[in-house]
Protein backbone atom coordinates (compact mmCIF):
# COMPACT_ATOMS: atom_id res chain seq x y z
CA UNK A 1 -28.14 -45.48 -30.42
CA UNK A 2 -27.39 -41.78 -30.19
CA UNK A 3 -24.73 -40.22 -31.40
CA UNK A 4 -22.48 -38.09 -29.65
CA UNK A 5 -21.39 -34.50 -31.29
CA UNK A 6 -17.56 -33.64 -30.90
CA UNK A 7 -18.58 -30.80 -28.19
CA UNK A 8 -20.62 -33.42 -26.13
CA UNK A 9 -17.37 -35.70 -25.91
CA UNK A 10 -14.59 -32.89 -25.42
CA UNK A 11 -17.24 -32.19 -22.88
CA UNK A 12 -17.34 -35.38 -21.37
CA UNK A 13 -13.69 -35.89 -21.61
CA UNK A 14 -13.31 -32.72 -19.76
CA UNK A 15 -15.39 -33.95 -16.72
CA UNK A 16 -13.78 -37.49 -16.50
CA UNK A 17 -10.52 -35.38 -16.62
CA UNK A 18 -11.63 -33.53 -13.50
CA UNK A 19 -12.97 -36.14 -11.88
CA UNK A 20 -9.91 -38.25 -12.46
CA UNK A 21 -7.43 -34.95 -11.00
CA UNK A 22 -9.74 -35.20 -7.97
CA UNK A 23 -9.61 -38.21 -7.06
CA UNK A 24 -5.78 -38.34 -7.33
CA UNK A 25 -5.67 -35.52 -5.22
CA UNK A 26 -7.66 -37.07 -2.55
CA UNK A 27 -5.01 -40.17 -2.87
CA UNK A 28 -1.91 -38.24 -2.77
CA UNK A 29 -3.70 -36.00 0.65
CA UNK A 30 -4.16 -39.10 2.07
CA UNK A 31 -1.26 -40.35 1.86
CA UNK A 32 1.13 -37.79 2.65
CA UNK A 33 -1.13 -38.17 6.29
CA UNK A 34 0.23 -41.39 6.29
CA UNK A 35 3.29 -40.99 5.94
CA UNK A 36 3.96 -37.76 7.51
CA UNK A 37 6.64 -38.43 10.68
CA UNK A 38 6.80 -34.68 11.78
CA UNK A 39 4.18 -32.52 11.42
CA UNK A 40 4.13 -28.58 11.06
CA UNK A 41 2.05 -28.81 14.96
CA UNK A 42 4.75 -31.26 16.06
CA UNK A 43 7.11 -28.30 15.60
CA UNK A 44 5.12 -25.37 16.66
CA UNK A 45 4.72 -27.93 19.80
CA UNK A 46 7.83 -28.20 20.15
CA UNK A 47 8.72 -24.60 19.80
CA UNK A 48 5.90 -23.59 22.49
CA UNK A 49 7.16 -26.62 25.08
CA UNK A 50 10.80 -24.64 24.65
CA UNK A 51 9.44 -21.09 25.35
CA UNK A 52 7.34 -22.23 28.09
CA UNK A 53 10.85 -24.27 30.18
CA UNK A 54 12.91 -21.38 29.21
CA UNK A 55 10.54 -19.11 31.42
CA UNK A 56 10.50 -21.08 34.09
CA UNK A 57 14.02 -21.23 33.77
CA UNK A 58 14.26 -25.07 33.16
CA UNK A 59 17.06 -24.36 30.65
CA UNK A 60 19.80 -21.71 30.04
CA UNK A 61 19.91 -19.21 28.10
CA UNK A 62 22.26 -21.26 26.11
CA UNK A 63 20.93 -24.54 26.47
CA UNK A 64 17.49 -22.87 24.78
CA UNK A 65 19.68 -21.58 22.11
CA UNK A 66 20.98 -25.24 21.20
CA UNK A 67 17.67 -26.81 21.28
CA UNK A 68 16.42 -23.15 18.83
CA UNK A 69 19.30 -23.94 16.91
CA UNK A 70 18.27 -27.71 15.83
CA UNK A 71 14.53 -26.68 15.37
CA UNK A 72 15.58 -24.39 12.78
CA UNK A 73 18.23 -26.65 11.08
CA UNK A 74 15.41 -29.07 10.94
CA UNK A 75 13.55 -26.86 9.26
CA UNK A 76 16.09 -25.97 6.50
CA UNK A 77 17.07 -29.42 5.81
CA UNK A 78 13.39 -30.23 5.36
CA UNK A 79 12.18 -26.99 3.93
CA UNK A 80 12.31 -28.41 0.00
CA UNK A 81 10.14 -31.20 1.05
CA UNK A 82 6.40 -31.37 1.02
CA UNK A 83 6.40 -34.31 3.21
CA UNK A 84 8.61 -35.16 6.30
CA UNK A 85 9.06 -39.19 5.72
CA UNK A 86 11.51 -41.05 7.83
CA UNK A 87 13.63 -41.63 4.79
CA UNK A 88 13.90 -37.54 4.88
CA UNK A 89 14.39 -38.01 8.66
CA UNK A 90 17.20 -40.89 8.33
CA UNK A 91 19.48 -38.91 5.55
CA UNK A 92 20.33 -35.71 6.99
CA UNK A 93 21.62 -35.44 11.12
CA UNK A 94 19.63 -32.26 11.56
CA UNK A 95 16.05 -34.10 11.13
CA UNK A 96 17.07 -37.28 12.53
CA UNK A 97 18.15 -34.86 15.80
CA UNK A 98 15.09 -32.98 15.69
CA UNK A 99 13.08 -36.29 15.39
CA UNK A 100 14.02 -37.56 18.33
CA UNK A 101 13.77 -34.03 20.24
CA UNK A 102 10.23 -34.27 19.12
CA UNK A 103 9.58 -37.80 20.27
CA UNK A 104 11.15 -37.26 23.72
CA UNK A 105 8.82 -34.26 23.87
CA UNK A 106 5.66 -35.94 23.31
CA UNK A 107 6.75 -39.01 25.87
CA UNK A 108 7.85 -37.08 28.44
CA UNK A 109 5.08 -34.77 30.01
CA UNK A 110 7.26 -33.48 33.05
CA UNK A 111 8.74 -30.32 31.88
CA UNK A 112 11.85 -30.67 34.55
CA UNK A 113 12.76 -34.46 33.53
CA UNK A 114 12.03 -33.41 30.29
CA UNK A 115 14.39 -30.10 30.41
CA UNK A 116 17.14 -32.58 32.27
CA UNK A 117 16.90 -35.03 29.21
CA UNK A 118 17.75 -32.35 26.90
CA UNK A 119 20.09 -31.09 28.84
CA UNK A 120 22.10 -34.55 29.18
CA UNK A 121 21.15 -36.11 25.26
CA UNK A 122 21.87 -32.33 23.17
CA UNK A 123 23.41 -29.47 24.99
């Protein structure tokens, strides 16, 4: 049986340590995909679905301003946080708003019903 010198096992400490950092890396990636409820493109989405009803004049002026105005309260309540979960979404109005604003958004492909739903549910 060899033995190992003290540089050889600093050594291999060193790459276990790496290995190890990795790997828990790869875990805590994965899942913050899991349980990510709004995503950074669920916003942007969002924010180009708005700018495209506004110029067809789906909404008011003010009516775009109210839906702006939630979009970025969202993103100040969720700013600190490097993952949206629905516990983040369920303790603070302005996600929990902006959550549902993003769900009707993705369900409802017809920019006019979609405009008259906002109109109706946050203006």
């Amino acid at each position: 049986m060899q033995q190992l010198g003290l540089l050889e096992v600093r050594s291999l400490f060193k790459e276990m340590r790496n290995e190890w950092k990795a790997e828990m890396k790869a875990e805590q990636e994965e899942r913050q995909h899991d349980t990510t409820v709004v995503s950074e493109a669920q916003v942007a989405a969002l924010q180009a679905r708005l700018e495209r009803v506004q110029q067809a004049s789906l909404l008011t002026d003010d009516e775009s301003f109210a839906v702006e105005d939630i979009i970025a309260d969202f993103v100040e309540a969720t700013a600190s946080f490097a993952v949206i979960t629905m516990e983040c979404v369920n303790s603070s109005d302005a996600a929990r708003t902006a959550h549902k604003l993003i769900a009707l958004s993705e369900k409802m492909p017809n920019d006019a019903a979609w405009s008259r739903q906002i109109r109706r549910k946050f203006c």
